[in-house]
Structures are given as structure tokens and as C-alpha cells.
Protein backbone atom coordinates (compact mmCIF):
# COMPACT_ATOMS: atom_id res chain seq x y z
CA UNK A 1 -146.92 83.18 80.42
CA UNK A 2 -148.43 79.81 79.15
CA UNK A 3 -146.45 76.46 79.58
CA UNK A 4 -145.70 75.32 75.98
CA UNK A 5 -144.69 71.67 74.93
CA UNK A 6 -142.08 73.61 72.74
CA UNK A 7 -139.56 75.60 73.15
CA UNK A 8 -139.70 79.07 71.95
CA UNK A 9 -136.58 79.77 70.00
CA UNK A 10 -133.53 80.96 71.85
CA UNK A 11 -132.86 83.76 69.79
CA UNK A 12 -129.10 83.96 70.31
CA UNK A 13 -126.20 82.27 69.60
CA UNK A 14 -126.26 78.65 71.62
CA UNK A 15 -123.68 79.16 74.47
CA UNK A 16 -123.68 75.35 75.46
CA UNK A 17 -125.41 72.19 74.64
CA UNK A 18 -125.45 68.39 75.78
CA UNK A 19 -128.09 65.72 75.52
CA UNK A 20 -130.10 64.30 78.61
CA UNK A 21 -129.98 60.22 78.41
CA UNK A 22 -132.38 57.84 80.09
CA UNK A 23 -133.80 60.64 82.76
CA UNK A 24 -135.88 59.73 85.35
CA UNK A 25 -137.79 62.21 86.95
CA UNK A 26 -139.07 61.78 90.41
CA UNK A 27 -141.52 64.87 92.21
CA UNK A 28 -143.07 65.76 95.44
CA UNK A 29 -145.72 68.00 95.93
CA UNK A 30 -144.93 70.94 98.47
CA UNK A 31 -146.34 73.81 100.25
CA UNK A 32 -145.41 77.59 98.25
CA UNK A 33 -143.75 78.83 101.85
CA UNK A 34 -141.40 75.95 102.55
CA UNK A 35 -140.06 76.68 98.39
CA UNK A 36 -139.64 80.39 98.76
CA UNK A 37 -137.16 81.11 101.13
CA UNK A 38 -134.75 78.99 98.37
CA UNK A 39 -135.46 80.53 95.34
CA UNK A 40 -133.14 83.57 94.03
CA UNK A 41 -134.34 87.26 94.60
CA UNK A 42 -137.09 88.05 91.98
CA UNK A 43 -138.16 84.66 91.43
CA UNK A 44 -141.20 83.46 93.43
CA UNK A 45 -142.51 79.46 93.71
CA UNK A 46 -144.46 78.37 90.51
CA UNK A 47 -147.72 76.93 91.40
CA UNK A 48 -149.33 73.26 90.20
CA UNK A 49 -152.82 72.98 91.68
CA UNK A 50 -152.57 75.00 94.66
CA UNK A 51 -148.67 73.15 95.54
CA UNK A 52 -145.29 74.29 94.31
CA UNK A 53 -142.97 70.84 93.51
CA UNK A 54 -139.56 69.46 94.02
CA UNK A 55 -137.57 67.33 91.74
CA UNK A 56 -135.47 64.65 92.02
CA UNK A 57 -134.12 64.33 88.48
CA UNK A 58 -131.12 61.27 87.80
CA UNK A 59 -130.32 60.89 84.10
CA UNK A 60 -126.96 60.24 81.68
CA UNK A 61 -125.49 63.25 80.33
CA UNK A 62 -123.43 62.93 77.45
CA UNK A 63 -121.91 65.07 74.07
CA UNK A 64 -121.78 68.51 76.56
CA UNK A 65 -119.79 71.36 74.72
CA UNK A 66 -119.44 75.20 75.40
CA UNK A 67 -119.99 77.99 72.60
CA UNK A 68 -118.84 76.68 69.21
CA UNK A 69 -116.19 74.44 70.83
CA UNK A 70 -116.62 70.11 70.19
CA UNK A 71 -118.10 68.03 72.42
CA UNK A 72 -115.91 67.14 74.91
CA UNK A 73 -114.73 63.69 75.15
CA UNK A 74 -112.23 63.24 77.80
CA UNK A 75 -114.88 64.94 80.78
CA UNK A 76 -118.71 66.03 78.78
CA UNK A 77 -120.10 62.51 79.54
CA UNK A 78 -121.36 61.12 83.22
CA UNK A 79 -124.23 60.72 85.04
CA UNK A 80 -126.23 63.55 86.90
CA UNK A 81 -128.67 63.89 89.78
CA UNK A 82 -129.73 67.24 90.42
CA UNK A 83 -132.90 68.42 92.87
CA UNK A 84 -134.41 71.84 91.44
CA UNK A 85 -137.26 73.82 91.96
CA UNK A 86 -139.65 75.82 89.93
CA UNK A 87 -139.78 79.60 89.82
CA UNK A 88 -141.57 82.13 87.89
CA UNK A 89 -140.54 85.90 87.65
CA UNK A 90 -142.13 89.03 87.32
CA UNK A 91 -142.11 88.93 83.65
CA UNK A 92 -143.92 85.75 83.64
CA UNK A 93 -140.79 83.21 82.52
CA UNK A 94 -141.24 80.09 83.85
CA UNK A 95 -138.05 78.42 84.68
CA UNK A 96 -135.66 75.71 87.19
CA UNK A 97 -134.05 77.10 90.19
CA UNK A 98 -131.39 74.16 90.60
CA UNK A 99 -130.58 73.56 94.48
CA UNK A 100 -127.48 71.11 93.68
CA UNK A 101 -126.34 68.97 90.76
CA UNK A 102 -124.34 65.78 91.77
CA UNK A 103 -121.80 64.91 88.83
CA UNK A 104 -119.04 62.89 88.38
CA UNK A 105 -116.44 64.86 86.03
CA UNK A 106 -114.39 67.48 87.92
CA UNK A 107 -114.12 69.74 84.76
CA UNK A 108 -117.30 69.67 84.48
CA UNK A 109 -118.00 70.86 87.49
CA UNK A 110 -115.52 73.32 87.37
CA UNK A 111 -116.63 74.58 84.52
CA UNK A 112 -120.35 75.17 84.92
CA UNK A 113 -119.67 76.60 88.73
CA UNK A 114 -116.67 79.32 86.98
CA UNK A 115 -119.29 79.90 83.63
CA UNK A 116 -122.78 80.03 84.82
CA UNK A 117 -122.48 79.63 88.83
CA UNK A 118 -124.07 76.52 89.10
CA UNK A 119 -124.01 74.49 92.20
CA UNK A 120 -122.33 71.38 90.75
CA UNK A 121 -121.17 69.23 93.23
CA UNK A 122 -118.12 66.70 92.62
CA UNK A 123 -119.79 63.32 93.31
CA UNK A 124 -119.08 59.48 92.24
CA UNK A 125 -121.97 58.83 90.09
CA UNK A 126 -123.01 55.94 88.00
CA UNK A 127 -126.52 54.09 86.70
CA UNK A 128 -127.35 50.84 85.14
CA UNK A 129 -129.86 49.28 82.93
CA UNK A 130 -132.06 46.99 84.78
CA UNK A 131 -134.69 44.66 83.50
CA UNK A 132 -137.67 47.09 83.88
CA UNK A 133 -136.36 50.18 84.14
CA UNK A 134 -132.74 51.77 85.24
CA UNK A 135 -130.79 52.21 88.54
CA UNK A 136 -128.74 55.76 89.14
CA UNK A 137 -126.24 56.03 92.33
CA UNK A 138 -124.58 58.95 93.75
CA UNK A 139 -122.44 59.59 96.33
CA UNK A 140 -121.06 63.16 97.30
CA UNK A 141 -117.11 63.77 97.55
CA UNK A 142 -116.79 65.20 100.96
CA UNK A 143 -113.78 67.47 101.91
CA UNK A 144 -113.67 66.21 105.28
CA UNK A 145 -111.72 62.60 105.81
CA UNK A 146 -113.78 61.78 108.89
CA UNK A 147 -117.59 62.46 107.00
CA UNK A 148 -119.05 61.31 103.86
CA UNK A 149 -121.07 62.84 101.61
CA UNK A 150 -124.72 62.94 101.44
CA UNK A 151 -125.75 60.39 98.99
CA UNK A 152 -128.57 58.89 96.31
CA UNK A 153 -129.75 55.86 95.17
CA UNK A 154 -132.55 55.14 93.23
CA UNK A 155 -134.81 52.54 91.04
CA UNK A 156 -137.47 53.13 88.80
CA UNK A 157 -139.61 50.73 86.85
CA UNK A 158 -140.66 51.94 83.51
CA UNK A 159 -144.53 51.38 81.41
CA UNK A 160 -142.60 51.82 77.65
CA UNK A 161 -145.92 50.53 76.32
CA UNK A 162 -147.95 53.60 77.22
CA UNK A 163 -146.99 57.52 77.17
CA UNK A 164 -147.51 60.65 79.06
CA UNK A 165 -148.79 63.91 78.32
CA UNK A 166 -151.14 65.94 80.76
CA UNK A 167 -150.63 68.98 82.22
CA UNK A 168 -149.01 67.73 85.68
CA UNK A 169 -145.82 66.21 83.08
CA UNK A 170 -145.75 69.27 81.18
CA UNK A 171 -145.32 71.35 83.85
CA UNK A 172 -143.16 69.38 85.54
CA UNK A 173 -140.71 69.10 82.56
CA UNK A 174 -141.31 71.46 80.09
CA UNK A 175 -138.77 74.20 81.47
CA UNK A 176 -137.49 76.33 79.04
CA UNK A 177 -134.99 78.36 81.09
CA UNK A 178 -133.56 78.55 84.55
CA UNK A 179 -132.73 81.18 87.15
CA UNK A 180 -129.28 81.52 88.93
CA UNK A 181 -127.58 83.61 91.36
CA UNK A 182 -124.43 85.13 89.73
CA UNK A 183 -122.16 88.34 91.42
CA UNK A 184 -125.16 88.99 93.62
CA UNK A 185 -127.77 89.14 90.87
CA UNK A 186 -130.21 86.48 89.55
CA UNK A 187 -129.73 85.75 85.81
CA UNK A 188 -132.48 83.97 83.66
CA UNK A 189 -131.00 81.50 81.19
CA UNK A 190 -133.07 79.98 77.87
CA UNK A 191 -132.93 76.67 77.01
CA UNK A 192 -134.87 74.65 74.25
CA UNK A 193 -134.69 70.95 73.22
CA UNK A 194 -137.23 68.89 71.51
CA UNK A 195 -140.36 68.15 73.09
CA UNK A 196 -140.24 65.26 75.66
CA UNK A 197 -141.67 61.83 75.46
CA UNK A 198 -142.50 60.52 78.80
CA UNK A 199 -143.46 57.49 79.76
CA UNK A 200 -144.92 56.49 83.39
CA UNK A 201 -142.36 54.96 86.12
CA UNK A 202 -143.29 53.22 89.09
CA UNK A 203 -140.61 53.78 92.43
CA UNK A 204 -138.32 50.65 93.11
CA UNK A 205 -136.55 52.18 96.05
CA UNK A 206 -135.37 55.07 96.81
CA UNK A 207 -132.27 56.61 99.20
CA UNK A 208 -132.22 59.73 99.45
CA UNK A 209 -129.84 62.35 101.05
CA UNK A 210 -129.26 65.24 98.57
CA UNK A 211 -132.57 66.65 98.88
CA UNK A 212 -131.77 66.99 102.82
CA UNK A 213 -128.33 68.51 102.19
CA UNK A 214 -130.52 70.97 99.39
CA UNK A 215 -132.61 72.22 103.03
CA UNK A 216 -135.81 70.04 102.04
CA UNK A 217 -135.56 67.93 105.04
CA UNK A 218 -138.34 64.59 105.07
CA UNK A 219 -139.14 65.17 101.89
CA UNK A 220 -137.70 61.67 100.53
CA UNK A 221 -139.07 59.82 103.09
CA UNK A 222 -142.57 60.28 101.74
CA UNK A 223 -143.67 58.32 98.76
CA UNK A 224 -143.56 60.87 95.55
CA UNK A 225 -146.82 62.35 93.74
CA UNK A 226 -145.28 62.21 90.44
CA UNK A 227 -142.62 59.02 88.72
CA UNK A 228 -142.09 60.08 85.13
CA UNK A 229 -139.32 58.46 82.68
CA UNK A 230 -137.81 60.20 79.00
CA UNK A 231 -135.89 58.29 77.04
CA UNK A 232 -133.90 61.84 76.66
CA UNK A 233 -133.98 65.01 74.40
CA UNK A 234 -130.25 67.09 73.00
CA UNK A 235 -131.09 70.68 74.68
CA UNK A 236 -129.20 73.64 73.83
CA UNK A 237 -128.71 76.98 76.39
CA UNK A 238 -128.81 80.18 74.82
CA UNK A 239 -127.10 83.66 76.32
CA UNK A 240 -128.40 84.90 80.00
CA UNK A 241 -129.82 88.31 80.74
CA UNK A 242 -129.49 89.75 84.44
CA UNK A 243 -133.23 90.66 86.08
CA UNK A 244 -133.44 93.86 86.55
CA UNK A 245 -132.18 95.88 89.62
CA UNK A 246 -135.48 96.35 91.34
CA UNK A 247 -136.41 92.90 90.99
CA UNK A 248 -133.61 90.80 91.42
CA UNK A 249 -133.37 92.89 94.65
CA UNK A 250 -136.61 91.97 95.85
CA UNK A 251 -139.03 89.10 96.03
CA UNK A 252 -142.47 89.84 93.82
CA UNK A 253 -145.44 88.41 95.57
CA UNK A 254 -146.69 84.82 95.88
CA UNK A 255 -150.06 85.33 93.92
CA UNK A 256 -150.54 85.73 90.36
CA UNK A 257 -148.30 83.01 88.38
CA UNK A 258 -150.58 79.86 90.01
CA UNK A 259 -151.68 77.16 87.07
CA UNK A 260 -154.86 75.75 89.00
């Protein structure tokens, strides 16, 4: 299945939505066997010029609601750093495989691990406009008193002056579902938003201990292949089907799904 700018319409009722705010998106290049053993059964690494990728993905969510309920106000607005992954199943769907999502409201968190069995992770987050770009902070609330949580901080530079759209970005960001292990099965959910506009980013700093904790160990500590900045899109989830038996029981094989 082609990558598409757009999102192909959900074709169901919308089951949440929220809108993505100043999202920087940082990416590492990585080899299709150190991806796989993290993805859910039936979904195997999708493939960007011979390398599967990791992201590193810090941005301001805001106005999130469930079914045909308001947005919330009280807990629907904070800032989120997640690091995902990119799968492809046997029917071709392209989608994220989130490892964890660092976030700041407790409902919130509640609510997407009880709902859609997300790995939301209760975290003191926070971000801040600097003079060329933004700052996002994150620090994990640990259950132990004697250990803290693995934590984030990162600063990115932005180009608003120029604009990007090749095929690296599109794969990287044009995702229009994501895969999830729920009561032992994986589950494919839609999503569609408006198409992104991305600018470039250059990498300030960067502090990184959530991909470690996410069992991509070193990664951080390598300068990334890919800085990428949206001034943010409102993205809408539509209902989830369950793969089917055989092949959310197995794991199809590495070859065929490759963009080269």
C-alpha cells in the first residue's frame, strides 16, 4: 500500500480526536532486526531505504475528547513525548507501533491505557517557546521513592522560512493508523488529520532516557538522521478492527513492504 500525503477517510464514526501543537519530530535510522522483536504479532518493521526508523516525537496536545463527548478541559491538554516505531501488516497498512507515551494528565493516561491499551506513562511534562525554535522536558513518575524516572529533554531550532516535503518526511509522518496489543491480540486503529506542513529543525541538545527505558539502548547518543518541525494538524481516530487470528498470532516475513 502506497504512502499518501492524505488521509484516506476513516469510514466510521470518530471514536476520539485532539490536535497535535508545535511537534517536533526527531528520527534515527535503524537496522530491520533490532525493530522486530518490538513490534506486535502480525506487524513486521516498515522499511525507508534499506533501514527501519525510530522516533522521538515531543509536541503540545490539546482539545482531546472521546466519542461524541466535549473536549475535555480540566485533563485533554499537556504536553507529550512518545518514541514509536513503524510497522506494516500483511494487508499492506502502514501504521505507528507506539513503545511509550510520556504525559502529564493522569486521566489521560488512565484513560487511553483502560480504552485503547496504550502505554501512557504518568510523567511531569512541560515545553517552552524559545527564540528559534521550542524546548520540551519530561520526566517519568517512578513508583519507587528511592529511583527516578527515566527522563527527556530536548531543543530544536526551527528554518520557518523554508518547508519540507520529500519522501523521507512523508514517510516518517504521514501515518494514518497504528497497531496495538489489546487482550492478547493486535488491533489496527485509523487515524486521519490534515496533511502536515513541516519545516526543517536543526538539534539544540538533546537528553535522552525514554528511548532506553523503550529497549533501544544508544540510540540517543548518536546524532539523528532526520530533525523535522509541524506547526501541528487536529487528527481524529476512527473505530479499531482486531488482525486476524492467523496473523496476529504470527509474525509475516521481513521482505515485501520495503520503500527503497
Amino acid at each position: 500500500m502506497e504512502i499518501s500525503r492524505t488521509a484516506p477517510p476513516l469510514g466510521g464514526p470518530v471514536v476520539a480526536a485532539q490536535e497535535w501543537r508545535d511537534v517536533a519530530f526527531v528520527h534515527w535510522r535503524v537496522p530491520q532486526a533490532d525493530v522486530a522483536p518490538l513490534l506486535p504479532a502480525g506487524v513486521v518493521p516498515d522499511v525507508f531505504d534499506g533501514s527501519s526508523w525510530v522516533g522521538l516525537v515531543a509536541f503540545r496536545l490539546e482539545a482531546a475528547r472521546i466519542g461524541p463527548l466535549p473536549p475535555a478541559v480540566a485533563w485533554g491538554s499537556f504536553t507529550e513525548v512518545n518514541v514509536r516505531l513503524y510497522g506494516v501488516d500483511a494487508r499492506g497498512r502502514r501504521g505507528v507501533v507506539f513503545r511509550s507515551l510520556e504525559a502529564s494528565s493522569l486521566p489521560a493516561v488512565l484513560a487511553a491505557r483502560t480504552l485503547f491499551s496504550l502505554p501512557y506513562m504518568w510523567a511531569r511534562t512541560q515545553q517552552r517557546p524559545r527564540p528559534d525554535g521550542w524546548e520540551y522536558a519530561s520526566r517519568r513518575i517512578s513508583q519507587s521513592p528511592t529511583k527516578r524516572g527515566p527522563g527527556f529533554q530536548l531543543a530544536v531550532a526551527i528554518d520557518r522560512t523554508r518547508t519540507v516535503d520529500d519522501e523521507l518526511s512523508v514517510f516518517l509522518t504521514a501515518r494514518w493508523s497504528l497497531f496495538q496489543r489489546r487482550f492478547g491480540r493486535t488491533r489496527w486503529l485509523p487515524n486521519e488529520h490534515e496533511p502536515w506542513m513541516l519545516h526543517p529543525a536543526r538539534l539544540i541538545s538533546l537528553r535522552d532516557e525514554l528511548c532506553a527505558a523503550a529497549g533501544l539502548r544508544g540510540l540517543s547518543a548518536r546524532a539523528p538522521d532526520s530533525v523535522l518541525f509541524s506547526p501541528g494538524v487536529h487528527a481524529r481516530f476512527g473505530r479499531g478492527q482486531r488482525l486476524s487470528a492467523a496473523s496476529s498470532s504470527s509474525r509475516p516475513s521481513l521482505s515485501g513492504f520495503a520503500i527503497e
